[in-house]
N, C-alpha and C. Protein backbone atom coordinates (compact mmCIF):
# COMPACT_ATOMS: atom_id res chain seq x y z
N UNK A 1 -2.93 -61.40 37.93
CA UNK A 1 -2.82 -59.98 37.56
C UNK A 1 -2.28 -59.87 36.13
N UNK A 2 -3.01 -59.40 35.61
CA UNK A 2 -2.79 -58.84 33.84
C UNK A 2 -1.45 -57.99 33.85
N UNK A 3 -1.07 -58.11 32.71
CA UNK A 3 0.26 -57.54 32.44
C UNK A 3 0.18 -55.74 32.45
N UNK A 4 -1.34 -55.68 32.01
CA UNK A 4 -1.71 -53.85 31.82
C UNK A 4 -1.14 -53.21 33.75
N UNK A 5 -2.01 -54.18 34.32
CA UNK A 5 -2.46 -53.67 35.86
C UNK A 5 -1.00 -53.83 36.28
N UNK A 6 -0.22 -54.87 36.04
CA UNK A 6 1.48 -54.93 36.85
C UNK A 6 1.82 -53.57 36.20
N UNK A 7 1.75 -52.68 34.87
CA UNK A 7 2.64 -51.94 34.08
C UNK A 7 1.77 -50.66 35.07
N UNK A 8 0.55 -50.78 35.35
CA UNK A 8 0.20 -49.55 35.98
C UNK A 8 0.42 -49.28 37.42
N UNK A 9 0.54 -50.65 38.52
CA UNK A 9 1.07 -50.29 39.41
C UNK A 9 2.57 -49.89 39.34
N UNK A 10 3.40 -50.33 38.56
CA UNK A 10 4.88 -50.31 38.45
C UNK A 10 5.09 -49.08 38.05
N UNK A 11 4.22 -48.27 36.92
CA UNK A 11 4.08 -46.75 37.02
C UNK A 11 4.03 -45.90 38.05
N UNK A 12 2.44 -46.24 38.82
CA UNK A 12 2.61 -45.75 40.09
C UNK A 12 3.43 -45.23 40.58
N UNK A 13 3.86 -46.92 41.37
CA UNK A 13 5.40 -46.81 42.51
C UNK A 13 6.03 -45.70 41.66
N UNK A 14 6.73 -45.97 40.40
CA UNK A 14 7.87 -45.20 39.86
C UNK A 14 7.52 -43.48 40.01
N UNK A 15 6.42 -43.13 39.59
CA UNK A 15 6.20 -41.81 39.72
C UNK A 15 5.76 -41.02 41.13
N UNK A 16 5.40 -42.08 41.96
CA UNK A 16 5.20 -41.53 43.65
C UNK A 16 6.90 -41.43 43.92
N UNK A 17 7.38 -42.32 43.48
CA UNK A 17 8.72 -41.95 44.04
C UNK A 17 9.77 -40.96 43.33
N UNK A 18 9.46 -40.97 42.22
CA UNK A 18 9.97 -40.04 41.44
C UNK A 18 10.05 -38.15 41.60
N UNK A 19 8.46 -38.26 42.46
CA UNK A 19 7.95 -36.82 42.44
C UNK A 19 8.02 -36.70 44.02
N UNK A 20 8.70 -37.71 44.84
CA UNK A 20 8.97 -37.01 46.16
C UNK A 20 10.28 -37.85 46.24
N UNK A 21 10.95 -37.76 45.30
CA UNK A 21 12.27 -38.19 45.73
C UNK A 21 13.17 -37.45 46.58
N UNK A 22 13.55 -35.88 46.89
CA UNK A 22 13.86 -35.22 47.93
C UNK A 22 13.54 -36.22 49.62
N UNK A 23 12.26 -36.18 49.38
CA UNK A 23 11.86 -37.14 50.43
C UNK A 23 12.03 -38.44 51.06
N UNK A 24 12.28 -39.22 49.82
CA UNK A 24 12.78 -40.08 49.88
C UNK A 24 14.58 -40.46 50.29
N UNK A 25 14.33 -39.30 49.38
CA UNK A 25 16.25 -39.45 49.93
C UNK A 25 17.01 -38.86 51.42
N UNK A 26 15.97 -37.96 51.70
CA UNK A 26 16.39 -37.58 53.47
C UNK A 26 15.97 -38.42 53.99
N UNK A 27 15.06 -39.67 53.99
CA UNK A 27 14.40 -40.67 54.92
C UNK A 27 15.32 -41.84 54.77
N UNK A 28 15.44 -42.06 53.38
CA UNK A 28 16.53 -43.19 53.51
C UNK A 28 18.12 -42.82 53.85
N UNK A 29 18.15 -41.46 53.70
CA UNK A 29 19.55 -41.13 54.46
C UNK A 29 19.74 -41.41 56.11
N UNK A 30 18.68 -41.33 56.82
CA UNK A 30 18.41 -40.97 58.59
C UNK A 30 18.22 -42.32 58.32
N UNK A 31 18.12 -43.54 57.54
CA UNK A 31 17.67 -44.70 58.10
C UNK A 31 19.52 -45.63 58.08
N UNK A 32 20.23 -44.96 56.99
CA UNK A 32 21.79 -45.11 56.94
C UNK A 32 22.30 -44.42 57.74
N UNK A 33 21.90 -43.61 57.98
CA UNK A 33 22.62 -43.24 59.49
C UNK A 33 22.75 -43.43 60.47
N UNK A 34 21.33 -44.30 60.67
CA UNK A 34 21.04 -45.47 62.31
C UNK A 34 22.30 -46.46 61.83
N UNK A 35 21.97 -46.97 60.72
CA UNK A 35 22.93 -48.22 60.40
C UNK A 35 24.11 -48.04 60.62
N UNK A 36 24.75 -46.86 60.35
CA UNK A 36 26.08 -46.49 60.58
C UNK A 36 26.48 -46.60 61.83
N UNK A 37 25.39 -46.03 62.69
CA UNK A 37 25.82 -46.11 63.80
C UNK A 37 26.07 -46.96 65.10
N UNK A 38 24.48 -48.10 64.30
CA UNK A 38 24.74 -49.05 65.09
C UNK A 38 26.19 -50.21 64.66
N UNK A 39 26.55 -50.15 63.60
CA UNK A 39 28.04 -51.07 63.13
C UNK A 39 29.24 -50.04 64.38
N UNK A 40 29.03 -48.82 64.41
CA UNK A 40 30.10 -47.71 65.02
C UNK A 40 30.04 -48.19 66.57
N UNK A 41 28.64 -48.77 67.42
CA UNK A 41 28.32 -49.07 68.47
C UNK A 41 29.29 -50.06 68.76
N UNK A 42 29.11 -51.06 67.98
CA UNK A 42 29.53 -52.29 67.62
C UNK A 42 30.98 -52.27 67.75
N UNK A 43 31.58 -51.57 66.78
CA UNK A 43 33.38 -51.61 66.79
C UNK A 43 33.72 -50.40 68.24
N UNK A 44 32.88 -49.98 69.23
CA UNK A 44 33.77 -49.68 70.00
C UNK A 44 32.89 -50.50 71.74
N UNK A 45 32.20 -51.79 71.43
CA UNK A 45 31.76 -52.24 72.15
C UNK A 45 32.74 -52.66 73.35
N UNK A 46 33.06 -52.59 74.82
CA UNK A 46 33.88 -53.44 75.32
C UNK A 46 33.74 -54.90 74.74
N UNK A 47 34.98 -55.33 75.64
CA UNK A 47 35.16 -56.97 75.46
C UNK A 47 34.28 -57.85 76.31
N UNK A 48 33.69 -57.41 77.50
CA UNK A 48 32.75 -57.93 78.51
C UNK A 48 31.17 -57.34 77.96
N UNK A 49 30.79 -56.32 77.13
CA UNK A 49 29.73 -56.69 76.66
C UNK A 49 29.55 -57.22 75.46
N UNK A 50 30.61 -57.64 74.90
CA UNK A 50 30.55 -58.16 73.27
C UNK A 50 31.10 -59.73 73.38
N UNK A 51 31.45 -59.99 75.17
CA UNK A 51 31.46 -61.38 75.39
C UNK A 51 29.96 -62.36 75.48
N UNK A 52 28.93 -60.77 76.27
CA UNK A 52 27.42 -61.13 76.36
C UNK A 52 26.91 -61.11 74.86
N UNK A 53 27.19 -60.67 73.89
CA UNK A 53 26.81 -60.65 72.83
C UNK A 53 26.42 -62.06 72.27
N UNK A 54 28.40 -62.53 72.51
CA UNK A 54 28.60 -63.70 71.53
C UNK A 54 27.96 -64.77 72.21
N UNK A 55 27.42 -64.60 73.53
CA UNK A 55 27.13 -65.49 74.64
C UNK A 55 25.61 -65.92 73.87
N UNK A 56 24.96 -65.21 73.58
CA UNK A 56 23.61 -64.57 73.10
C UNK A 56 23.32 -65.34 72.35
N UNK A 57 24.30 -64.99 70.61
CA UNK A 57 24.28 -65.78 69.51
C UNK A 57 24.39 -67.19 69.48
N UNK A 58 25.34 -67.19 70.64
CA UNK A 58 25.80 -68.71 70.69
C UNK A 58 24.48 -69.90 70.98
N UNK A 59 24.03 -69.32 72.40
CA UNK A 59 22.66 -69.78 73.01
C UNK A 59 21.34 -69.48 72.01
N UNK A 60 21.09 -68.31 71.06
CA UNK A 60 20.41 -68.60 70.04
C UNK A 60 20.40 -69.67 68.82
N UNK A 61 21.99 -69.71 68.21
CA UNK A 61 22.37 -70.40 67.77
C UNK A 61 22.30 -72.21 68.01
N UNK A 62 22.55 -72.52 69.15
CA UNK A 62 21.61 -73.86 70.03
C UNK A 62 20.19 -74.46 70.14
N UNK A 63 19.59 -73.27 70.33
CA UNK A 63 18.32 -73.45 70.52
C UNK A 63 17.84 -73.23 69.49
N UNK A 64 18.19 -72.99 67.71
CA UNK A 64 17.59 -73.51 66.83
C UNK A 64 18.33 -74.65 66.17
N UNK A 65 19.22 -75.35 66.51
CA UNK A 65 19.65 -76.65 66.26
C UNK A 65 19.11 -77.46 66.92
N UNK A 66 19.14 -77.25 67.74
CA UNK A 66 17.92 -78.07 68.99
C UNK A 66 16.63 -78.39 68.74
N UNK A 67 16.15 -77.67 68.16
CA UNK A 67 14.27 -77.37 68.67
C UNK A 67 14.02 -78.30 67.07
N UNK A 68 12.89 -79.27 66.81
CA UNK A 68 12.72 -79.77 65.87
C UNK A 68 11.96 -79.27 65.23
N UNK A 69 10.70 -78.91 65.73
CA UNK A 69 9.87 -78.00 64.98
C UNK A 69 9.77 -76.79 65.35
N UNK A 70 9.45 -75.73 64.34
CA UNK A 70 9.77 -73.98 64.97
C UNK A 70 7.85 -73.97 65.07
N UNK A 71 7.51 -73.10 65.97
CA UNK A 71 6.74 -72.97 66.54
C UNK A 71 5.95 -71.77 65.42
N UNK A 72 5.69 -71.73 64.24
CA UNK A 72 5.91 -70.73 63.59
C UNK A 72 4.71 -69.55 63.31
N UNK A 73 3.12 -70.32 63.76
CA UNK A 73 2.09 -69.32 63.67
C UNK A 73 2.25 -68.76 65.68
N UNK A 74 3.06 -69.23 66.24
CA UNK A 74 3.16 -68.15 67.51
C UNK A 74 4.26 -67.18 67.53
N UNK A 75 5.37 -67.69 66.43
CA UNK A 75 6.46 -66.60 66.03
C UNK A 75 6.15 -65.64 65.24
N UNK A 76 5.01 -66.01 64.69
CA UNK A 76 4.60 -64.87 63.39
C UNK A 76 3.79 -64.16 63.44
N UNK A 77 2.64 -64.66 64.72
CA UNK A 77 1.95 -63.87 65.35
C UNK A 77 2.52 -62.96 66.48
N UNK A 78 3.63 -62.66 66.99
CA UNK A 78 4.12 -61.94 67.45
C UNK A 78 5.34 -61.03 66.79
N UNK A 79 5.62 -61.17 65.30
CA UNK A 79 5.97 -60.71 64.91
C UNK A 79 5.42 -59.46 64.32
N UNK A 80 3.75 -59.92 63.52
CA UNK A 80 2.87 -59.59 63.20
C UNK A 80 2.50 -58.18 64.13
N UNK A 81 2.39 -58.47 65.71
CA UNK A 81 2.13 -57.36 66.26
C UNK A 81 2.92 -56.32 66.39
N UNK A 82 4.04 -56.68 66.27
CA UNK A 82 5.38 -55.55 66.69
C UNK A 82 5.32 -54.84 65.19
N UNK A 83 4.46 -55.35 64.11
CA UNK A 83 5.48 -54.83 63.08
C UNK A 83 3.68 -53.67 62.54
N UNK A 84 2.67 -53.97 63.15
CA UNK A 84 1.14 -53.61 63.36
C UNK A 84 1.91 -52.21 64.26
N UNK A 85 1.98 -52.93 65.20
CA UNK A 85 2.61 -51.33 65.97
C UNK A 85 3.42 -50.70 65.25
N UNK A 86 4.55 -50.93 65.09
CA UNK A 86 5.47 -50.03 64.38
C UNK A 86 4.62 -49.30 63.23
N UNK A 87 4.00 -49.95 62.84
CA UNK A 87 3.02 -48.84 61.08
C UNK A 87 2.45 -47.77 62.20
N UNK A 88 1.54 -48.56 62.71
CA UNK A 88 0.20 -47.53 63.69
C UNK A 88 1.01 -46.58 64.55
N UNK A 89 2.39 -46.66 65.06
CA UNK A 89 2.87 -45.44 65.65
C UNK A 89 3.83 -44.58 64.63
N UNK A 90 4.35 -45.20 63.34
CA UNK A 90 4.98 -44.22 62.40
C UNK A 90 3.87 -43.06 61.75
N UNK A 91 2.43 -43.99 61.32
CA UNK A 91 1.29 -43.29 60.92
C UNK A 91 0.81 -42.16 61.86
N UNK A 92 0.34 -43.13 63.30
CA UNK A 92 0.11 -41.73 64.40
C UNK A 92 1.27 -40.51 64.19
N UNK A 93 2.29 -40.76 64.65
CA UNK A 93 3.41 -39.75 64.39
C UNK A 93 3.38 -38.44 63.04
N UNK A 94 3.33 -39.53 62.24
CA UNK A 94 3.47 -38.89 60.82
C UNK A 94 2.09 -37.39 60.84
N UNK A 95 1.27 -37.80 61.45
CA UNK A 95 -0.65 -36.99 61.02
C UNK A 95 -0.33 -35.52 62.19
N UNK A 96 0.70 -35.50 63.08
CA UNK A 96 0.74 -34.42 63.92
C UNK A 96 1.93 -33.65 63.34
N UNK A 97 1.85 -32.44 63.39
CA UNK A 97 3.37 -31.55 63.26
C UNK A 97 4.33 -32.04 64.05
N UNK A 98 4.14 -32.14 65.05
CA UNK A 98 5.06 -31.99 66.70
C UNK A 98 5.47 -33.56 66.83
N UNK A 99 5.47 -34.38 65.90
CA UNK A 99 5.20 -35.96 65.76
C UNK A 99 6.42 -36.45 64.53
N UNK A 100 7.21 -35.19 63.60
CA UNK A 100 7.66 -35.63 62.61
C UNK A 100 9.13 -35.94 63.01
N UNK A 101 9.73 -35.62 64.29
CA UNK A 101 11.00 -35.96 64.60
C UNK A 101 11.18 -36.85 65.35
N UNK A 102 9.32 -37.44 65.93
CA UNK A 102 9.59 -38.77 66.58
C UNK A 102 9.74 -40.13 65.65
N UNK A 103 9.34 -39.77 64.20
CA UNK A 103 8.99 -40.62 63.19
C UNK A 103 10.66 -40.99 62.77
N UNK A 104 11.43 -39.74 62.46
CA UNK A 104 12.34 -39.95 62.17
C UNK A 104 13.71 -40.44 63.18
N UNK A 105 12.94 -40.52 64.38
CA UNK A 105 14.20 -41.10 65.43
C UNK A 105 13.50 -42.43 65.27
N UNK A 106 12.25 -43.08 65.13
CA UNK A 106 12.31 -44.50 64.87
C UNK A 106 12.70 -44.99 63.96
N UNK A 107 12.71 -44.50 62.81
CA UNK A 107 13.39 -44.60 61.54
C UNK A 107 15.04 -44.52 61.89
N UNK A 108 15.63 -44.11 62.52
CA UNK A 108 17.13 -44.15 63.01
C UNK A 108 17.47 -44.72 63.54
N UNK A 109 16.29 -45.25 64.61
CA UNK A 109 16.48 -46.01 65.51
C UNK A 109 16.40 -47.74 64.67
N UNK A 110 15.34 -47.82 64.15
CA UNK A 110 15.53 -49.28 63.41
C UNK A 110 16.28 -49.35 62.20
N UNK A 111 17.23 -48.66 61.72
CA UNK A 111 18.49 -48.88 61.34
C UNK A 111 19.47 -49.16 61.91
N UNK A 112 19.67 -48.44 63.21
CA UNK A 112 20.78 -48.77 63.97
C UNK A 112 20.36 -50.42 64.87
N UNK A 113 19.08 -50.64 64.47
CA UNK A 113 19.21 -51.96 65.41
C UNK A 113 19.68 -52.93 64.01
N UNK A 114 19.85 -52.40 63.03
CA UNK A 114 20.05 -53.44 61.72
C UNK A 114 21.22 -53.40 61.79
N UNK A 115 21.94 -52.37 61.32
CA UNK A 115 23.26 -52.05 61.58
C UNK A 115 24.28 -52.84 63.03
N UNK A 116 23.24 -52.86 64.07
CA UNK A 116 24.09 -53.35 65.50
C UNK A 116 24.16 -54.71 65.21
N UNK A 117 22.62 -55.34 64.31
CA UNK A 117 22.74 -57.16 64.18
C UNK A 117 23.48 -57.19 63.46
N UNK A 118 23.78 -56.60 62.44
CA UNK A 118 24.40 -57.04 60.99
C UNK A 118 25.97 -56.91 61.66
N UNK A 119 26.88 -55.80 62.36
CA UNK A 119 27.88 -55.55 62.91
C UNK A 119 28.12 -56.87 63.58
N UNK A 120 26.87 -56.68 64.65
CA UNK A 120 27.38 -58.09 65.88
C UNK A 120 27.40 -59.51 64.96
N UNK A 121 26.68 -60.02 63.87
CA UNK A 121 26.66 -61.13 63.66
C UNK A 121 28.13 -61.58 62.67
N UNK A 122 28.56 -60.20 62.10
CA UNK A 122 29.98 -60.37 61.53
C UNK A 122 31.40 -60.77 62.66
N UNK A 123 31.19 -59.68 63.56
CA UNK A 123 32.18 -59.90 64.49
C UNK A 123 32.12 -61.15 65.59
N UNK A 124 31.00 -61.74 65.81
CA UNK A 124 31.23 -63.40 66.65
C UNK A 124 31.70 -64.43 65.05
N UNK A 125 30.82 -64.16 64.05
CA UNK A 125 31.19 -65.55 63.11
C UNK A 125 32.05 -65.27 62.58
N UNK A 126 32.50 -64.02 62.43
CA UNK A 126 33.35 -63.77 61.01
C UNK A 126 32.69 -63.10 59.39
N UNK A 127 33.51 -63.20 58.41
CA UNK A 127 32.67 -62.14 57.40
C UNK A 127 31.88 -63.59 56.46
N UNK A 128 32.86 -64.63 56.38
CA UNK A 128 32.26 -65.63 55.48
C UNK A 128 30.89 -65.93 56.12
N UNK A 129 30.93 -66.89 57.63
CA UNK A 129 29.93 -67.29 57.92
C UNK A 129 29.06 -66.52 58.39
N UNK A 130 29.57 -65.03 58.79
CA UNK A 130 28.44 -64.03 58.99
C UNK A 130 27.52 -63.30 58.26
N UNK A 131 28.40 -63.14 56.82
CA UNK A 131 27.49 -62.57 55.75
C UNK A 131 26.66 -63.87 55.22
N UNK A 132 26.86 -64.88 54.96
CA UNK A 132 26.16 -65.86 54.63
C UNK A 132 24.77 -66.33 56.12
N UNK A 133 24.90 -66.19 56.95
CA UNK A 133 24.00 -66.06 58.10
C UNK A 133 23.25 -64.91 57.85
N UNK A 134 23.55 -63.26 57.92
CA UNK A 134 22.87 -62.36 57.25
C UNK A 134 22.03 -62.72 56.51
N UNK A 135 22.71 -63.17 54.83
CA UNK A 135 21.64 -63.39 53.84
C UNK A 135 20.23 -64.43 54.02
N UNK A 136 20.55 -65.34 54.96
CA UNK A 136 19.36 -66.30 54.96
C UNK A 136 18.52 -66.02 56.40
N UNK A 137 18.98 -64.94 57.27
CA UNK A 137 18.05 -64.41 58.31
C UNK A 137 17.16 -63.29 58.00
N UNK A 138 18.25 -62.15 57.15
CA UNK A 138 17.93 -61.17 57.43
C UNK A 138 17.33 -60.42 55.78
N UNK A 139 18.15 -60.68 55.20
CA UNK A 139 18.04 -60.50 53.32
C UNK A 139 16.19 -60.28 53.02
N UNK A 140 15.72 -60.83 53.02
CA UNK A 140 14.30 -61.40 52.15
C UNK A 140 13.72 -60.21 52.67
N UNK A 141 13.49 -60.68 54.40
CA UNK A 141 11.98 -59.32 54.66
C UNK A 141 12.76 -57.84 54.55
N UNK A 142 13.94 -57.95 54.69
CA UNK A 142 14.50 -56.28 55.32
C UNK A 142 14.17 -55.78 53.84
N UNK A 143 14.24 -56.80 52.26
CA UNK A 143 13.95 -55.92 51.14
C UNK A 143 12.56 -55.49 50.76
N UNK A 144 11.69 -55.98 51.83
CA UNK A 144 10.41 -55.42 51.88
C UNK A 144 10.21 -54.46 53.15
N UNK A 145 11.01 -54.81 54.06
CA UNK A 145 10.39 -54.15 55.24
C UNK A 145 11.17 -52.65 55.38
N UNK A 146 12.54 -52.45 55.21
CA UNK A 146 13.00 -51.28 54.90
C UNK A 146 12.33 -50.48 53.85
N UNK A 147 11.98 -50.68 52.84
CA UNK A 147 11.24 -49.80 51.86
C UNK A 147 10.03 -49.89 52.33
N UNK A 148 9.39 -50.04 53.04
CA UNK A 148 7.95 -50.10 53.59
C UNK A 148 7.91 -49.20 54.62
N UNK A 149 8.74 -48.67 55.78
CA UNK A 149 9.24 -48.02 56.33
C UNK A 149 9.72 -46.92 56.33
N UNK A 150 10.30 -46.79 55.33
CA UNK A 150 10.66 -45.34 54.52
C UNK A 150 9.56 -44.80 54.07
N UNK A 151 8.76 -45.74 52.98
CA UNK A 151 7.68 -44.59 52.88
C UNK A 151 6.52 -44.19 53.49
N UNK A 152 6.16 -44.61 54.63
CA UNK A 152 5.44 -44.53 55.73
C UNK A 152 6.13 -42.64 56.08
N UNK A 153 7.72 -43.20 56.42
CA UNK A 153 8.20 -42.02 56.59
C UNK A 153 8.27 -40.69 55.95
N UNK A 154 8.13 -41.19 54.67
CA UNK A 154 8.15 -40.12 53.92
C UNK A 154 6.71 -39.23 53.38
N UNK A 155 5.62 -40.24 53.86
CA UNK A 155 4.15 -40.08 53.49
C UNK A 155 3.74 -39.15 54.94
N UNK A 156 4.53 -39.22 55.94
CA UNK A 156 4.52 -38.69 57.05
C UNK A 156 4.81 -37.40 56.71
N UNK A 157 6.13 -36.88 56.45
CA UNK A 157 6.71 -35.92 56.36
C UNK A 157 5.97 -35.09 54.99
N UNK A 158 5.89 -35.59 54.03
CA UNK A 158 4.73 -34.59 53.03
C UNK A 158 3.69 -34.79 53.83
N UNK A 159 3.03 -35.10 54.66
CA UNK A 159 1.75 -34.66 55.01
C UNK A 159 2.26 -33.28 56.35
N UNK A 160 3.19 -33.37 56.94
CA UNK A 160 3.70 -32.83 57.64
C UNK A 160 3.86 -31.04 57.13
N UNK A 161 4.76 -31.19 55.91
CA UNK A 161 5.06 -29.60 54.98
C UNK A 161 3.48 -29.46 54.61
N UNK A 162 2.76 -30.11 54.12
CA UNK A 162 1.23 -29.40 53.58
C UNK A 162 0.72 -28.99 54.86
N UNK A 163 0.45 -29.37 55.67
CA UNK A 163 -0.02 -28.82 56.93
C UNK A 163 0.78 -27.16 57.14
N UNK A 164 1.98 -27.44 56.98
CA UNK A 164 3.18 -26.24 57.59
C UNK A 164 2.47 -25.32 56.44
N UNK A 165 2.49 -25.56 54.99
CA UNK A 165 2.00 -24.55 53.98
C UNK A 165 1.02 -24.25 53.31
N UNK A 166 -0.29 -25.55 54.28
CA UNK A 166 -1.31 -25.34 53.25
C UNK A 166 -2.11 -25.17 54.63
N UNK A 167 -2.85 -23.70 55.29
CA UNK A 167 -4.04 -23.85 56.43
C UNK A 167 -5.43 -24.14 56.21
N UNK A 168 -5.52 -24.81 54.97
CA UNK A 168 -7.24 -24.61 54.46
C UNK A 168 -7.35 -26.37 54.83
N UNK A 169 -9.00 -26.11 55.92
CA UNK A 169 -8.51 -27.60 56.75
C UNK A 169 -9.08 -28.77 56.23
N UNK A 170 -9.82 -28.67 54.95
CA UNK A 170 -10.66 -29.12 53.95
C UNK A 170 -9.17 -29.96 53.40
N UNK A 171 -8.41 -29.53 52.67
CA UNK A 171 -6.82 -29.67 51.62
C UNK A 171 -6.42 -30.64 53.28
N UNK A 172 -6.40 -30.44 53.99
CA UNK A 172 -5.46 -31.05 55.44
C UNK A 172 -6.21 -32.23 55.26
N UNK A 173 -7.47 -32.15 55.80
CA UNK A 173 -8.16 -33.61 55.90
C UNK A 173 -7.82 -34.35 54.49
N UNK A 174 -7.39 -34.17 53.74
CA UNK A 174 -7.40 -35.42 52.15
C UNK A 174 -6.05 -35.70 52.47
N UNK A 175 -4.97 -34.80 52.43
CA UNK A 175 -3.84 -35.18 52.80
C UNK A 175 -3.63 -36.11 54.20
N UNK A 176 -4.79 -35.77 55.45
CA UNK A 176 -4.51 -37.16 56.29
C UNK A 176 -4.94 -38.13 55.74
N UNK A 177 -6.14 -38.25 54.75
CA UNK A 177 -6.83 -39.65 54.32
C UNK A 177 -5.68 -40.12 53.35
N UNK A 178 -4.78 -39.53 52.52
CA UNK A 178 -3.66 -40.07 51.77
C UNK A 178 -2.80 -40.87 52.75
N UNK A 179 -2.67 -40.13 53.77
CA UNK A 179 -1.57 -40.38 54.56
C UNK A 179 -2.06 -41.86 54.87
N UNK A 180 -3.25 -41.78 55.39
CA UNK A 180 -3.41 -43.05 56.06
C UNK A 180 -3.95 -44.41 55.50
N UNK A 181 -4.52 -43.83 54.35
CA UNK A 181 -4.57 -45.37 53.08
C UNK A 181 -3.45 -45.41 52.81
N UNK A 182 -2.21 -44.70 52.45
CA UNK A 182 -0.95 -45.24 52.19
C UNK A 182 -0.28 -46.16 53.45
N UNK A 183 -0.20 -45.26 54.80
CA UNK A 183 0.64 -46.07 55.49
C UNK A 183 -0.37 -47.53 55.91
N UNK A 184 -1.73 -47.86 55.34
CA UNK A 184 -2.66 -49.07 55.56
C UNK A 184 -1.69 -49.89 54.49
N UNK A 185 -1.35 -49.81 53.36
CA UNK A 185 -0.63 -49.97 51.75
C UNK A 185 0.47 -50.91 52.31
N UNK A 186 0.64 -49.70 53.53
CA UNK A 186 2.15 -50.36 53.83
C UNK A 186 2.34 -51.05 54.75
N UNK A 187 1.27 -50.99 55.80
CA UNK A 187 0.98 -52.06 56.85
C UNK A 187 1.29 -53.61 56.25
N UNK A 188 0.10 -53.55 54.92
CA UNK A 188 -0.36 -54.77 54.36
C UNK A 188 1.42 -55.35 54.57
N UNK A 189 1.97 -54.81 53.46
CA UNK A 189 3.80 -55.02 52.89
C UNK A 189 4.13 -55.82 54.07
N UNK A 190 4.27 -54.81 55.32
CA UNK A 190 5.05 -55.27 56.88
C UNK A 190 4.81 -57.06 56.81
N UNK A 191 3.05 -56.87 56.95
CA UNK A 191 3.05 -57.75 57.51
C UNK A 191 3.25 -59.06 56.55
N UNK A 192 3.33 -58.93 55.04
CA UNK A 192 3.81 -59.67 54.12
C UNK A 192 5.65 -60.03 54.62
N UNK A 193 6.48 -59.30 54.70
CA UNK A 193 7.49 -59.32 55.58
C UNK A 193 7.69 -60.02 56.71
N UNK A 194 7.05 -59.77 57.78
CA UNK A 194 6.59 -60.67 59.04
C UNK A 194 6.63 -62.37 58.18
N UNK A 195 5.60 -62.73 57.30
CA UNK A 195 5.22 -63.73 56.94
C UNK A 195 6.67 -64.62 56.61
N UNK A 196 7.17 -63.55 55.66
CA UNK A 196 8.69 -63.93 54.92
C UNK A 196 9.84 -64.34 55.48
N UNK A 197 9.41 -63.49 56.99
CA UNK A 197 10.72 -63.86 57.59
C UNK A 197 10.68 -65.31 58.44
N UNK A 198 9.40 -65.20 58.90
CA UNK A 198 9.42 -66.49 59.65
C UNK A 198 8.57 -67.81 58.89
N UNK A 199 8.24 -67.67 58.18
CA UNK A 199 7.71 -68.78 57.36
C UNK A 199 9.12 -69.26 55.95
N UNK A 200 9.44 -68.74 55.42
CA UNK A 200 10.79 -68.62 54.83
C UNK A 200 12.02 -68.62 55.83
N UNK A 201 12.24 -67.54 55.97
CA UNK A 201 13.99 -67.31 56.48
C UNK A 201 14.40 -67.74 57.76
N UNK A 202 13.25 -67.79 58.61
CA UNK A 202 13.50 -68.99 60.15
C UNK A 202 13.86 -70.32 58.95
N UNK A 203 12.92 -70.70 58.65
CA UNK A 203 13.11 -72.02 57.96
C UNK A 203 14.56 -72.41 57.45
N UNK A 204 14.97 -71.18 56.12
CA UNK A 204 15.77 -71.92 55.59
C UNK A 204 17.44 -71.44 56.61
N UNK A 205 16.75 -70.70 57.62
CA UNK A 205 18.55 -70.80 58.46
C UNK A 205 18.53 -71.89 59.16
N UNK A 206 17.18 -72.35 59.60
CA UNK A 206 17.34 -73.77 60.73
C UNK A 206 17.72 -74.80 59.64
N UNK A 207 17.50 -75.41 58.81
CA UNK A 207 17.86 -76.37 57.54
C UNK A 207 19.19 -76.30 57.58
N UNK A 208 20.22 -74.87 57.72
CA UNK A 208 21.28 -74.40 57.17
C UNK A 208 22.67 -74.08 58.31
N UNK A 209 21.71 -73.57 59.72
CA UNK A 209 22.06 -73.91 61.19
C UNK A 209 23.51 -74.86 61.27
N UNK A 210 23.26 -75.74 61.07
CA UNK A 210 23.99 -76.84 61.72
C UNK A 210 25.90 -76.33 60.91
N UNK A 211 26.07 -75.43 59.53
CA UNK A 211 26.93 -75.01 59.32
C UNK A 211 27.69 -73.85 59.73
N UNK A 212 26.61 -73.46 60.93
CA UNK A 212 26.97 -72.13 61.56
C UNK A 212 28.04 -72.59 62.74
């Protein structure tokens, strides 16, 4: 890729986000707010389910010290699907009116499951070996897969207000075809993510494992 075509996609991005930044910023707010909540889950967990927790990590933690080779086009192909679904039901969601508050409770909802790992994996290891476990599990795809996510969400929700303010059904149909070559845009990303996490970041925590 030529230096012109990087300066024109990098335009792009900058001005799609620029000119729905409102949007952006209520989507990535509801996605910090899952997060918040799942760390909040976390610090008022009992001691008998945060014993099953550490029970969890521990037995995960084993079974990749253990295992010699990671199994990695059947881990990635099932990653692949969960993360296929997640686009295809943020997109479905996003194209209906009555669909834009289910978009944004999954969007809350997969923060707070980030927020609950990131919480739980501090409180069994600690902050040294937990934030350092974080960075080589979780770091790489979440900086593709969280922003991939958001704007799904947010490509949802402007297609959502044009519908609410625009009834001419000609203007509706282009705004679903935006909608849905973008959230395809962003499929691609996911599943670039998917790739990252388990072809990369399985890898370099099992290499790294044995200091956990």
């Amino acid at each position: 890729m030529n230096k012109n075509k990087r300066l024109n996609i990098k335009n792009t991005v900058y001005e799609h986000v620029v000119n729905n930044s409102k949007e952006y910023i209520l989507v990535t707010l509801i996605f910090l707010i899952g997060i918040f909540l799942g760390v909040m889950f976390i610090n008022n967990t009992q001691e008998a389910q945060m014993s099953e927790i550490t029970s969890y990590m521990n037995n995960f933690i084993d079974k990749l010290k253990n295992i010699e080779e990671l199994e990695n086009i059947k881990i990635l192909k099932s990653s692949l699907i969960e993360n296929i679904i997640l686009a295809i039901t943020l997109w479905f969601f996003g194209t209906t009116v009555i669909g834009i508050p289910i978009v944004f409770g999954i969007i809350l909802y997969r923060g707070f499951c980030l927020g609950y790992t990131i919480a739980s994996i501090i409180a069994i290891m600690g902050i040294g070996k937990g934030i350092g476990f974080i960075f080589m599990a979780l770091l790489l795809q979440n900086i593709i897969f969280i922003p991939a996510i958001v704007a799904i969400g947010v490509s949802g929700f402007k297609l959502y207000k044009s519908i609410v303010k625009d009834r001419n059904r000609d203007n509706i149909k282009i705004e679903v075809v935006r909608h849905t070559i973008f959230s395809a845009i962003m499929l691609l990303i996911l599943c670039i993510a998917s790739a990252i996490e388990i072809l990369i970041s399985t890898n370099i925590l099992k290499n790294f494992i044995k200091y956990f």
